[in-house]
N, C-alpha and C. Protein backbone atom coordinates (compact mmCIF):
# COMPACT_ATOMS: atom_id res chain seq x y z
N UNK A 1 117.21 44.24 158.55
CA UNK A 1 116.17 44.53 157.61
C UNK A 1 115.01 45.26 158.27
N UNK A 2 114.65 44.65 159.39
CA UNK A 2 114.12 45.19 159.90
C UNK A 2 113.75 46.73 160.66
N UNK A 3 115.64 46.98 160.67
CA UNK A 3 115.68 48.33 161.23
C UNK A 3 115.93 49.53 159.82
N UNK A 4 115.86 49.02 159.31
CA UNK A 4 116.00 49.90 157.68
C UNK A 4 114.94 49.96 157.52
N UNK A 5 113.60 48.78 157.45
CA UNK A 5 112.40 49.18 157.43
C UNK A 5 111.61 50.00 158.07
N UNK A 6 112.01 50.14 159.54
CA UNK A 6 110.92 51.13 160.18
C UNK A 6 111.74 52.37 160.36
N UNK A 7 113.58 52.79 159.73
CA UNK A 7 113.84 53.93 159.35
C UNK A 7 113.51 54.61 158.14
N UNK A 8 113.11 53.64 157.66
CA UNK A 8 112.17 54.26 156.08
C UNK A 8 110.87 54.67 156.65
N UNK A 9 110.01 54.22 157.52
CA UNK A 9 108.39 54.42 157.87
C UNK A 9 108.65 55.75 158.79
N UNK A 10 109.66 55.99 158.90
CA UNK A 10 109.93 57.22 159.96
C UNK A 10 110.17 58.14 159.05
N UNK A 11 111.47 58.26 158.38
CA UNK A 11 111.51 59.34 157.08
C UNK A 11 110.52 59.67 156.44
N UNK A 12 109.41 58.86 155.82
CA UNK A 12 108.34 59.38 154.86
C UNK A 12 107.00 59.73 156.04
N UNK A 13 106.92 59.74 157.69
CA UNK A 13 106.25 60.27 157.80
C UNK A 13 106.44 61.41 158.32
N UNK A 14 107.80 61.90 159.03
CA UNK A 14 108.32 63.32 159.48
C UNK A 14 108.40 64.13 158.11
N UNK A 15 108.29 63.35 156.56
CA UNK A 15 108.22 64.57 155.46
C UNK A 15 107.19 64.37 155.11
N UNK A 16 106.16 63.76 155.83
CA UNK A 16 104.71 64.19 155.28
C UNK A 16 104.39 65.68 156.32
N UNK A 17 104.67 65.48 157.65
CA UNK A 17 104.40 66.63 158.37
C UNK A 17 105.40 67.81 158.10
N UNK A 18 105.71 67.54 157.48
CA UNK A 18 106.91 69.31 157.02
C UNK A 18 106.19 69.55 156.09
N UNK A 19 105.05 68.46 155.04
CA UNK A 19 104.58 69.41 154.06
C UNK A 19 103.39 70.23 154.95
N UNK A 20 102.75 70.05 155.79
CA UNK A 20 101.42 69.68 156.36
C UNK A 20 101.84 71.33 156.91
N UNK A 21 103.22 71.58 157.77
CA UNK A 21 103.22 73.06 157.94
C UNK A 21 103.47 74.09 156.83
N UNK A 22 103.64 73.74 155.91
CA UNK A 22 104.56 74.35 155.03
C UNK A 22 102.94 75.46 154.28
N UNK A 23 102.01 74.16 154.64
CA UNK A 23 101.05 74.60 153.61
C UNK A 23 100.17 75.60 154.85
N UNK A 24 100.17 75.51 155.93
CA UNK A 24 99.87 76.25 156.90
C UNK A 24 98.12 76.06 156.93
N UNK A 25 98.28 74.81 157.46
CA UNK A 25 96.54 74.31 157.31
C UNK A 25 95.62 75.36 157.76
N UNK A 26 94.41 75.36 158.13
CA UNK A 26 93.37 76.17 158.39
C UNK A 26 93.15 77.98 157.71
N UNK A 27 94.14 77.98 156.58
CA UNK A 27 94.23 79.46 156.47
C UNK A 27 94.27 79.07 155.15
N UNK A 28 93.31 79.84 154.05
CA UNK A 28 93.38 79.92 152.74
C UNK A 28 94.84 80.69 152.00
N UNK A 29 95.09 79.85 150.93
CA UNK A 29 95.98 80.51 150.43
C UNK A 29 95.72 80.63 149.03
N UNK A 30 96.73 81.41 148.85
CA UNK A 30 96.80 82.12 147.08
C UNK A 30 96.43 80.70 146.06
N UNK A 31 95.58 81.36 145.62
CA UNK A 31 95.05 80.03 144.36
C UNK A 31 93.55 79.00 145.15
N UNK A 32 93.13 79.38 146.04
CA UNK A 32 92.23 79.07 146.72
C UNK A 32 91.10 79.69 146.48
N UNK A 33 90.00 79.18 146.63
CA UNK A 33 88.91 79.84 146.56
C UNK A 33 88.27 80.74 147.66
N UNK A 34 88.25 82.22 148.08
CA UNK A 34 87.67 82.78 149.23
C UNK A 34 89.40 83.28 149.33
N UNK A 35 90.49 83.59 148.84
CA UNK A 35 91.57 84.11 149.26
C UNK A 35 91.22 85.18 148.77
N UNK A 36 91.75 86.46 149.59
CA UNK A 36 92.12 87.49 149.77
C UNK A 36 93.05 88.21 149.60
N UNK A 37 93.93 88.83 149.33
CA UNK A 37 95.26 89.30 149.03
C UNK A 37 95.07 90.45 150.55
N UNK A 38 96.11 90.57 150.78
CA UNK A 38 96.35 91.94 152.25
C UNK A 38 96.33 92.96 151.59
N UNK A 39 95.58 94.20 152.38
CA UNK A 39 95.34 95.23 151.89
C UNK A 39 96.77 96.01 151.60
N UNK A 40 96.79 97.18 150.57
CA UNK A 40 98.41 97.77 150.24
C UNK A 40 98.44 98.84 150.81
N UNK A 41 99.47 98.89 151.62
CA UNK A 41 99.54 100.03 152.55
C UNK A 41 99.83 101.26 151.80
N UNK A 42 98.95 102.43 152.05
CA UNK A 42 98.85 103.92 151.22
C UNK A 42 99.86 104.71 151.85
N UNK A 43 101.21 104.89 151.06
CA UNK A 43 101.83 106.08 150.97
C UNK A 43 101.84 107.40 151.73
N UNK A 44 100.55 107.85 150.79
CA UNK A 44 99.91 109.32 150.99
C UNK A 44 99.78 109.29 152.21
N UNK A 45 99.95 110.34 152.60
CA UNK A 45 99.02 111.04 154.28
C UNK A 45 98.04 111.47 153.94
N UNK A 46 97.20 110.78 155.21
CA UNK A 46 95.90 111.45 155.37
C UNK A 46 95.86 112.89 155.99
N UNK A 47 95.32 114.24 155.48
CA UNK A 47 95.15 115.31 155.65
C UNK A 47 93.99 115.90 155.83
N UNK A 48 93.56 115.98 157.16
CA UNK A 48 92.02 116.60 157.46
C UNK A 48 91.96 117.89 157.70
N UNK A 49 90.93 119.00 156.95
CA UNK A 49 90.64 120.28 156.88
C UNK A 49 90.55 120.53 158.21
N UNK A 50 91.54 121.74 158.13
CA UNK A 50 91.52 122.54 159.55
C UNK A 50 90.72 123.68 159.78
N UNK A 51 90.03 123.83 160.85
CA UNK A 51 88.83 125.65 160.87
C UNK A 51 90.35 126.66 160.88
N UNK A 52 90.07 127.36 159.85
CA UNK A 52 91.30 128.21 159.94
C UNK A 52 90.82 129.26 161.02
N UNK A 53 89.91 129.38 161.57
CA UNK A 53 90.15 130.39 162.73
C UNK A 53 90.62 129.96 164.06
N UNK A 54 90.36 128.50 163.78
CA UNK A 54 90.97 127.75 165.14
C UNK A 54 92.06 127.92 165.24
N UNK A 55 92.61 127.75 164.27
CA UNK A 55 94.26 127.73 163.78
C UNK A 55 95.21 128.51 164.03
N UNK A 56 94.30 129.70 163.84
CA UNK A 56 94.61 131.21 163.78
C UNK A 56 94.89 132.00 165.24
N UNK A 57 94.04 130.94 166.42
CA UNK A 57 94.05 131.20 167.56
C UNK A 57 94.97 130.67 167.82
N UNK A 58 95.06 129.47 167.71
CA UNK A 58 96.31 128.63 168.17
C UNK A 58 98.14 129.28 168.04
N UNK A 59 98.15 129.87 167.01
CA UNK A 59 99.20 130.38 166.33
C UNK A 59 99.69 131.64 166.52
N UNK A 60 98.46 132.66 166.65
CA UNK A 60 98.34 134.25 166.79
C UNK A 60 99.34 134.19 168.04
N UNK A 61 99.39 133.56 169.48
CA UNK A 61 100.21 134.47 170.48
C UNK A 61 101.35 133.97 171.02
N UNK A 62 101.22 133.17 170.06
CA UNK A 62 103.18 131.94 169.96
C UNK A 62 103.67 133.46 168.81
N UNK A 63 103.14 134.03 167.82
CA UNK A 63 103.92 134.61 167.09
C UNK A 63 104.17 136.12 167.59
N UNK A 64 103.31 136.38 168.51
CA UNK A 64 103.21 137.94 168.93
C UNK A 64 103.92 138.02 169.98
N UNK A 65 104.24 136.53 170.93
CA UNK A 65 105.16 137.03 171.65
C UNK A 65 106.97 136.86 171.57
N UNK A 66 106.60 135.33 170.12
CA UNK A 66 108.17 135.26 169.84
C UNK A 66 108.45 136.77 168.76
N UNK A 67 107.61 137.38 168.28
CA UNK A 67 108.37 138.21 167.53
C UNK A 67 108.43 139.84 167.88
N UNK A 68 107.54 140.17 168.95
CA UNK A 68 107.04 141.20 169.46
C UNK A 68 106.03 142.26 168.37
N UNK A 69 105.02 142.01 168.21
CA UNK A 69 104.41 142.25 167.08
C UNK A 69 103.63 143.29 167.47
N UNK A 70 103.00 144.40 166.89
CA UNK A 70 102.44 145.45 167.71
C UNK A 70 100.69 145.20 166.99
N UNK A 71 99.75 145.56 167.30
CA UNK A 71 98.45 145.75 166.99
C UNK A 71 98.38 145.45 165.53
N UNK A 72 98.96 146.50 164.86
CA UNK A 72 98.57 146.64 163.57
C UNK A 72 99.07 145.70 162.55
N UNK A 73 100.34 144.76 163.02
CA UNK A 73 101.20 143.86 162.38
C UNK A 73 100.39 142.20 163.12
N UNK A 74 99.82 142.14 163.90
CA UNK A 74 98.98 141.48 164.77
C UNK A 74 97.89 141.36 163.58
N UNK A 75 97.77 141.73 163.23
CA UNK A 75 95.65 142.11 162.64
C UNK A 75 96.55 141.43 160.99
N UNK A 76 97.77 142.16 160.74
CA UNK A 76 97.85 141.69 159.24
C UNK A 76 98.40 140.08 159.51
N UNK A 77 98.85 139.85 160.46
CA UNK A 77 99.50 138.23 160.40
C UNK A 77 97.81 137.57 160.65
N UNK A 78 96.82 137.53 161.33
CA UNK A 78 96.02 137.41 161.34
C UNK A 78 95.39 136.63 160.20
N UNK A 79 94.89 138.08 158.80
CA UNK A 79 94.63 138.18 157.85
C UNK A 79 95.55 136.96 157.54
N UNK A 80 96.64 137.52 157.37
CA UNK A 80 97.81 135.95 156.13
C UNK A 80 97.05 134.54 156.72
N UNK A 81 97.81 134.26 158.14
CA UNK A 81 96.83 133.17 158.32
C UNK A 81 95.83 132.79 157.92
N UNK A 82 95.06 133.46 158.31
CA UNK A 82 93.77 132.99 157.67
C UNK A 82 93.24 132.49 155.87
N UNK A 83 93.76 133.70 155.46
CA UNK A 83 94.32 133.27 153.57
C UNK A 83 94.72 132.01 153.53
N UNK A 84 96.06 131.59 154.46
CA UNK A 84 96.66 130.41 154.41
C UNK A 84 96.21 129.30 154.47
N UNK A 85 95.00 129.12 155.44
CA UNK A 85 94.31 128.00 155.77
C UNK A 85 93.10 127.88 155.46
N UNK A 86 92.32 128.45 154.89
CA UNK A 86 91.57 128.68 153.62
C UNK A 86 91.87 128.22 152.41
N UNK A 87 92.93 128.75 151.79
CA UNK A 87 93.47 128.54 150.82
C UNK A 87 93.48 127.19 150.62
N UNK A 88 94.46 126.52 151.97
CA UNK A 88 94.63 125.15 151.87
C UNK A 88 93.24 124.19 152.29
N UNK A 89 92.68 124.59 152.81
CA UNK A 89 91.46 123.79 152.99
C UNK A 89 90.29 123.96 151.25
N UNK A 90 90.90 124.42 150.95
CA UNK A 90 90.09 124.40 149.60
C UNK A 90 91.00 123.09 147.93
N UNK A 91 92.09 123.53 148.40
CA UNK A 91 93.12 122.67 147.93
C UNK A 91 92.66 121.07 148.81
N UNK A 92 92.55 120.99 149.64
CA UNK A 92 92.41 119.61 150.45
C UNK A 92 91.29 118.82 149.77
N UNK A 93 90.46 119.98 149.87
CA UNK A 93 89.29 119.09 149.72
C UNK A 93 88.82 118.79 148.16
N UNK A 94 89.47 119.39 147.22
CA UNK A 94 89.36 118.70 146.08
C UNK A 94 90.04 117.39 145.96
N UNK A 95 88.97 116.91 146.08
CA UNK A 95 89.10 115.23 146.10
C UNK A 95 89.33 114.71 144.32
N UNK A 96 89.25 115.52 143.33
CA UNK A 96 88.91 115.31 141.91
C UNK A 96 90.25 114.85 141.49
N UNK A 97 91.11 115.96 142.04
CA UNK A 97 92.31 116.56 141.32
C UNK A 97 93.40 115.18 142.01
N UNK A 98 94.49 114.85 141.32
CA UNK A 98 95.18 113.93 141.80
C UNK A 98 96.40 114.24 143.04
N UNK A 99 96.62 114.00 143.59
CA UNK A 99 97.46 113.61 144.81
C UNK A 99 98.93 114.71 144.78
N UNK A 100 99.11 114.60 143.46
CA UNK A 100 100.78 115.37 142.93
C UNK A 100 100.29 116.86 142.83
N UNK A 101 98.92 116.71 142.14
CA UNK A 101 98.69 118.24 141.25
C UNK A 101 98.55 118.90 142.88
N UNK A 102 97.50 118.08 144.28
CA UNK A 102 97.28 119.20 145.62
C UNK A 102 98.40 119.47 146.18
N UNK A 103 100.11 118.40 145.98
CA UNK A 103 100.92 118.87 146.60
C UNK A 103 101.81 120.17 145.63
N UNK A 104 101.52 120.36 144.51
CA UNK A 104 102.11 121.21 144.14
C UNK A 104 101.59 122.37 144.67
N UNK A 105 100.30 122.78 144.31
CA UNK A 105 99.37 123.52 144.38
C UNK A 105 99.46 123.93 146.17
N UNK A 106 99.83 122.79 146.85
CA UNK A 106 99.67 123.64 148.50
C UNK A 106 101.31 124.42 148.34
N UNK A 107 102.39 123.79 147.68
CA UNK A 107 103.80 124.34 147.85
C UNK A 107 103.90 125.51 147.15
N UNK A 108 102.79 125.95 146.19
CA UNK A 108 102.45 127.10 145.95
C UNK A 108 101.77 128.14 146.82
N UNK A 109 101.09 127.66 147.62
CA UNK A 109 100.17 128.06 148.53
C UNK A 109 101.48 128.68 149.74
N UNK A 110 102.29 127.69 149.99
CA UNK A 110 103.44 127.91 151.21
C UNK A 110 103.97 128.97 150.42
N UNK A 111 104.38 129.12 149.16
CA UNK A 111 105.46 129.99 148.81
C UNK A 111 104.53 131.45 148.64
N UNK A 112 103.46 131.70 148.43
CA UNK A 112 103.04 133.04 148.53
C UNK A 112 102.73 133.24 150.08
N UNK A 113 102.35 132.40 150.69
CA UNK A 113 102.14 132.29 152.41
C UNK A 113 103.54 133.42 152.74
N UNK A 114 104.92 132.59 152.73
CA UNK A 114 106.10 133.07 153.20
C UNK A 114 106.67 134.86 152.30
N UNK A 115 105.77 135.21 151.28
CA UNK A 115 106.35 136.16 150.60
C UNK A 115 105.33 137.10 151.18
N UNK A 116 104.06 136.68 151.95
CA UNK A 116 103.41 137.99 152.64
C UNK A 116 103.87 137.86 153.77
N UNK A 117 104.26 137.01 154.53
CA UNK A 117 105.16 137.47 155.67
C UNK A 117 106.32 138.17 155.46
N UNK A 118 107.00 138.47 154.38
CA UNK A 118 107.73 139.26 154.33
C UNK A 118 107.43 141.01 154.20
N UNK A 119 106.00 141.44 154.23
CA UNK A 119 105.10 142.52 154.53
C UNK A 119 105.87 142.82 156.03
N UNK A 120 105.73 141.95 157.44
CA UNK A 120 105.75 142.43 158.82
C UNK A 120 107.38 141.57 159.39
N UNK A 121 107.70 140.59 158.49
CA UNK A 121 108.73 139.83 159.33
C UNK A 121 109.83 139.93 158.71
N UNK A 122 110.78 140.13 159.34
CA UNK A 122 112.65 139.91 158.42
C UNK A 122 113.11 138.81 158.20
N UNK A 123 113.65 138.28 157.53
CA UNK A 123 113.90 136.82 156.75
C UNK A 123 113.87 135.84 157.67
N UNK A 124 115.18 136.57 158.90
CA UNK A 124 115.67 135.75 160.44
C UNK A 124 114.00 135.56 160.41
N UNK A 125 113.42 136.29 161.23
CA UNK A 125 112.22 135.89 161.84
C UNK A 125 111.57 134.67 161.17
N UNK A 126 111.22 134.96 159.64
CA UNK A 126 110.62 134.07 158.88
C UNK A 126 111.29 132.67 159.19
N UNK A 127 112.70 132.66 159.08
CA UNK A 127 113.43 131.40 159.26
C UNK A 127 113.04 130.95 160.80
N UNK A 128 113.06 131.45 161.52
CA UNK A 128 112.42 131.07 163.45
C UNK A 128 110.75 130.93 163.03
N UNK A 129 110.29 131.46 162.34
CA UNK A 129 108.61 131.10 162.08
C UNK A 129 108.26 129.80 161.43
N UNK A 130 109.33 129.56 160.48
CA UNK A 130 109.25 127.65 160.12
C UNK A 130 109.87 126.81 161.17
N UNK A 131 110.78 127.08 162.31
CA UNK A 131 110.95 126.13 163.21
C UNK A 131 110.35 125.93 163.90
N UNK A 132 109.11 127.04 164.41
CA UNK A 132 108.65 127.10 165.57
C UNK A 132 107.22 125.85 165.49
N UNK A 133 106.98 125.40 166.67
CA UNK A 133 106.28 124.50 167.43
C UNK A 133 104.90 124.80 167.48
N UNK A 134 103.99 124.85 166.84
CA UNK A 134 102.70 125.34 167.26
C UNK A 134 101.31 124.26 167.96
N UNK A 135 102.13 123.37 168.41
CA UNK A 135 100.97 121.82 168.51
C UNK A 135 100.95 122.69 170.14
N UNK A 136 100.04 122.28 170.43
CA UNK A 136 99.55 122.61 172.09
C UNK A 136 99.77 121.92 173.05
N UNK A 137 100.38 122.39 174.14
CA UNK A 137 100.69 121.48 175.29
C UNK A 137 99.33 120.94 176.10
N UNK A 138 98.70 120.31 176.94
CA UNK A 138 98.46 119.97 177.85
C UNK A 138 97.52 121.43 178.74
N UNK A 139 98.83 122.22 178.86
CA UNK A 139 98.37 123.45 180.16
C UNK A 139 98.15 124.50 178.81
N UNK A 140 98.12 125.14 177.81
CA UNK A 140 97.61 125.60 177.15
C UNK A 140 96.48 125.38 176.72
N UNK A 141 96.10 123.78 176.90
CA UNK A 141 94.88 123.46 176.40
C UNK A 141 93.56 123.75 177.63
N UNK A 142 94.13 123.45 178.86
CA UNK A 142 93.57 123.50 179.82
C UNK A 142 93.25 125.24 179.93
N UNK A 143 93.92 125.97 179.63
CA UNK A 143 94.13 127.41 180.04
C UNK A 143 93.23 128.25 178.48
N UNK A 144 93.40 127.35 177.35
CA UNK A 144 92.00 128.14 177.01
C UNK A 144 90.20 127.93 177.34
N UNK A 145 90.37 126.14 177.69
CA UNK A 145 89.41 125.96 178.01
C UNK A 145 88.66 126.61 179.12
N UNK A 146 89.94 127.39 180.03
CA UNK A 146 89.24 127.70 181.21
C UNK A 146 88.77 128.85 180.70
N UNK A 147 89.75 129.88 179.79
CA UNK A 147 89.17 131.11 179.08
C UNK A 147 87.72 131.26 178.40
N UNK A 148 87.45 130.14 177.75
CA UNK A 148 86.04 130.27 177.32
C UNK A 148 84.97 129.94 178.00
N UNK A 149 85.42 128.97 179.26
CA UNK A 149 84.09 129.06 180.47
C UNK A 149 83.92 130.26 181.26
C-alpha cells in the first residue's frame, strides 16, 4: 500500500513539471497581457537608388573592353546607361505606387533599356551583356581609388 502510495505522489508530481515546461515560464505568451506577436518577414527586396553616374563608371570599361566599342558607340552606351538608371531611380523612389505596379514599370524600363542597345550591339553581344558581372572586385576598387587621388 504503501508503495502504490508514494508511486502515485511521484506520477502527479513529474506531470505537474511537464506542464510547468510546456508553458515555458518566464516568457509571455499568446493570450497574455504585454504579448507580442514576431515580426512577418517582408518578401519584397529592399532596393536603394543608385547615382547613375557612378554606375555608369562602374560599367562603361567592363563593356568597352568586352565588346570593343569605339568612341562614338562609347558616348551612346554612356547616354543609354544613364537613361537606364535614372529612369529606374525615379521608378524606385515612388514610394506611393504599389510594389507590383514598380516591378512592372522597371520590366518596362529593362525592355526599352535592351531595344536601345540594339542601336550599337548584336543580339550575341546583348545576350553576353546580361551575363556579364559588373559588382567590383577588391583591386578595381583599390585602382580607382588610387585614380582619383
Amino acid at each position: 500500500m504503501k508503495k502504490i502510495f508514494f508511486l502515485v505522489i511521484i506520477g502527479v508530481f513529474s506531470m505537474s513539471f511537464q506542464n510547468i515546461e510546456a508553458q515555458q515560464m518566464r516568457q509571455i505568451q499568446p493570450g497574455q497581457r504585454g504579448y507580442r506577436p514576431p515580426p512577418k518577414p517582408r518578401t519584397e527586396r529592399y532596393i536603394e537608388l543608385k547615382d547613375a553616374y557612378e554606375e555608369t563608371k562602374k560599367m562603361l570599361p567592363k563593356c568597352v573592353e568586352k565588346f570593343n566599342l569605339d568612341d562614338f558607340k562609347k558616348e551612346i552606351l554612356k547616354n543609354i546607361l544613364v537613361e537606364n538608371f535614372e529612369a529606374k531611380n525615379v521608378v524606385i523612389g515612388d514610394k506611393d505606387s504599389s510594389h507590383e505596379s514598380r516591378t512592372k514599370r522597371i520590366i518596362e524600363i529593362d525592355k526599352k533599356f535592351y531595344q536601345d542597345l540594339t542601336l550599337i550591339l548584336t543580339s550575341e553581344e546583348i545576350e553576353a551583356f546580361k551575363l556579364m558581372d559588373f559588382t567590383e572586385t577588391r583591386k578595381e576598387k583599390k585602382k580607382r581609388k588610387k585614380k582619383k587621388s
